[in-house]
Protein backbone atom coordinates (compact mmCIF):
# COMPACT_ATOMS: atom_id res chain seq x y z
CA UNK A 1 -6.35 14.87 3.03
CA UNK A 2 -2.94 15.95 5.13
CA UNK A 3 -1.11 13.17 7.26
CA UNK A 4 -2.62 13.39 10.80
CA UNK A 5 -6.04 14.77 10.05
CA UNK A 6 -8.76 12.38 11.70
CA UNK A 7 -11.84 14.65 10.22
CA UNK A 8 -12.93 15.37 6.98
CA UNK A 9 -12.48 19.08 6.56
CA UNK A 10 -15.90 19.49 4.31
CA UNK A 11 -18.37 17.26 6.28
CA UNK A 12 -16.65 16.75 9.81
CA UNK A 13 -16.95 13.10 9.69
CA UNK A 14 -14.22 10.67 11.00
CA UNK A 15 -12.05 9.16 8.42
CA UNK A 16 -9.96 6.96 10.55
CA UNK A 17 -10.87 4.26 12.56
CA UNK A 18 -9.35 3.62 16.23
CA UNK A 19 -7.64 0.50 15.13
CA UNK A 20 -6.33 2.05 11.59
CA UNK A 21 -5.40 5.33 13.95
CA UNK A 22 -3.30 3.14 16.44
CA UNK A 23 -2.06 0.92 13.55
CA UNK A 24 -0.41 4.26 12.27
CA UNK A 25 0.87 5.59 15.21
CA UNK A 26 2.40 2.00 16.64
CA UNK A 27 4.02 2.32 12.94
CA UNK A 28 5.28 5.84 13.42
CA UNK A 29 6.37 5.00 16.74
CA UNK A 30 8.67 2.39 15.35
CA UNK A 31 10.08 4.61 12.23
CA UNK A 32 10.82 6.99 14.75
CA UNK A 33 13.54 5.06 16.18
CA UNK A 34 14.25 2.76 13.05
CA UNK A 35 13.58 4.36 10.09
CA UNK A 36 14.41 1.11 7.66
CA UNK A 37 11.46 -0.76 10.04
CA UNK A 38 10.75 -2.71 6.73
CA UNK A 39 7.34 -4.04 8.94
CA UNK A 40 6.75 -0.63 10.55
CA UNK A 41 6.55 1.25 7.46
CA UNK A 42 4.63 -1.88 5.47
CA UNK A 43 2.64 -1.57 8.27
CA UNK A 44 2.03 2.14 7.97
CA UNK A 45 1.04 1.94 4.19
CA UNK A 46 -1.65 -0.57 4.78
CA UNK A 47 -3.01 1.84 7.45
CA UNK A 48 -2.76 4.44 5.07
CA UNK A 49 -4.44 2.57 2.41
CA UNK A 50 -6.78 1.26 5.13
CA UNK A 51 -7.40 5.22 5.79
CA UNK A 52 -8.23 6.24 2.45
CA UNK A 53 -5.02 7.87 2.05
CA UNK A 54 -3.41 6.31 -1.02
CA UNK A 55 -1.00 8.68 -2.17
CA UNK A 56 0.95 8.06 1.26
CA UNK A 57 0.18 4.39 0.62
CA UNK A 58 2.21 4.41 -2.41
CA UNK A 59 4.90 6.49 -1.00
CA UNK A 60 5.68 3.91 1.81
CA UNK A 61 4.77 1.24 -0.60
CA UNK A 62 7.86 2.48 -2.87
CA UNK A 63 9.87 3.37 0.40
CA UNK A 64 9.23 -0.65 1.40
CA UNK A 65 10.16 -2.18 -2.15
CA UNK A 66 13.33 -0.19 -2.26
CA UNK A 67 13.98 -1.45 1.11
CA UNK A 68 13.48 -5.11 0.04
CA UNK A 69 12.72 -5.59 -3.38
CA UNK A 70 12.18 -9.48 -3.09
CA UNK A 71 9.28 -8.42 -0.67
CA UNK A 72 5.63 -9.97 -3.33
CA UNK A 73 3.03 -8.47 -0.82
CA UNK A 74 4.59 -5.10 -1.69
CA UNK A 75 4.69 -5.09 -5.26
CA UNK A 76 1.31 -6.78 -4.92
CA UNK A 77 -0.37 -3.70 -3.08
CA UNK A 78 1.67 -1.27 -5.32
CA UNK A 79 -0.59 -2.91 -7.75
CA UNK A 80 -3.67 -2.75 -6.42
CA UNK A 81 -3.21 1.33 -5.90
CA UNK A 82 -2.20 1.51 -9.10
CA UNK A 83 -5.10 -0.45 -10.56
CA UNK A 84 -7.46 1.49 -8.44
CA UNK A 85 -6.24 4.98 -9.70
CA UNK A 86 -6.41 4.21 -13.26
CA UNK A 87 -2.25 3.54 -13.61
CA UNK A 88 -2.50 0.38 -16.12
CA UNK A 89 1.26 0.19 -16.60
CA UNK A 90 2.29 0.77 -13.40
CA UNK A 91 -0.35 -1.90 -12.04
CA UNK A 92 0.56 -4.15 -14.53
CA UNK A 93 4.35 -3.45 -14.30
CA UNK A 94 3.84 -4.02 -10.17
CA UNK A 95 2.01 -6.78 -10.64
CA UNK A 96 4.17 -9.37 -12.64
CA UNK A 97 6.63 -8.14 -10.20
CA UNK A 98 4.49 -9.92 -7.42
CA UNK A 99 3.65 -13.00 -9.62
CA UNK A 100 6.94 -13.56 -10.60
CA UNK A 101 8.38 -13.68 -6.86
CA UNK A 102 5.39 -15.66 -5.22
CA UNK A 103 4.50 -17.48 -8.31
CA UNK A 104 2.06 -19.50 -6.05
CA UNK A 105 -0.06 -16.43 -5.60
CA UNK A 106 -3.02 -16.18 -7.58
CA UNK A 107 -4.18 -12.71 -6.34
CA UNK A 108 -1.76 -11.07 -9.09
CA UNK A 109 -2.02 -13.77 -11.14
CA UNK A 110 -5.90 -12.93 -11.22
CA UNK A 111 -5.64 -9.51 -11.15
CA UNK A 112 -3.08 -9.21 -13.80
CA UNK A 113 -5.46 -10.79 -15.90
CA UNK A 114 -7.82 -8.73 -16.01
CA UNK A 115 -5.66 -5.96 -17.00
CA UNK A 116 -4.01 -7.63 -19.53
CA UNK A 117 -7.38 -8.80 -20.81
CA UNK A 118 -6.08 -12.19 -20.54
CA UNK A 119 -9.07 -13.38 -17.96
């Protein structure tokens, strides 16, 4: 799916809900006149994710960590999208990132774990 489309171009069904629809356009809003928004464009890549759209995700999840690289939320979703699409060393990679600046966050922790093969 394209940036923008609300319908699935096969089946016709919605693929956005009204609140992850306004989430991205109250983030675009905010790019438009800050484009370093770190919030507005975290924002926008959990509405993307949220969406179903998680090649954009990634893309504003990269855009964010360059942004602020001490950011563990960040490098914690880049490894979740990683995870999901089958990108063990990326995930992984993302992932210790996360643990290693929140070290009192067990979501990577547990995640990373179960990659590893450590659980």
């Amino acid at each position: 799916m394209e940036e923008g489309h609300n319908f699935c171009p096969k089946c016709g069904a919605s693929v956005q809900s009204p609140a992850v629809a306004a989430m991205m356009q109250d983030a675009r809003q905010a790019l438009a006149s800050n484009p370093d928004d770190i919030a507005a464009r975290y924002n926008l890549a959990i509405a993307y994710k949220l969406g179903g759209m998680e090649d954009m995700a990634l893309q504003e999840l990269a855009r964010v960590a360059e942004l602020q690289p001490d950011f563990a939320d960040v490098h914690y979703e880049l490894g979740l999208l990683y995870a999901k699409q089958g990108k063990r060393e990326d995930a992984i990679a993302a992932l210790t990132q996360a643990r290693e600046l929140d070290p009192d966050d067990d979501r990577a922790s547990r995640l990373l774990a179960k990659l590893t093969g450590a659980a």
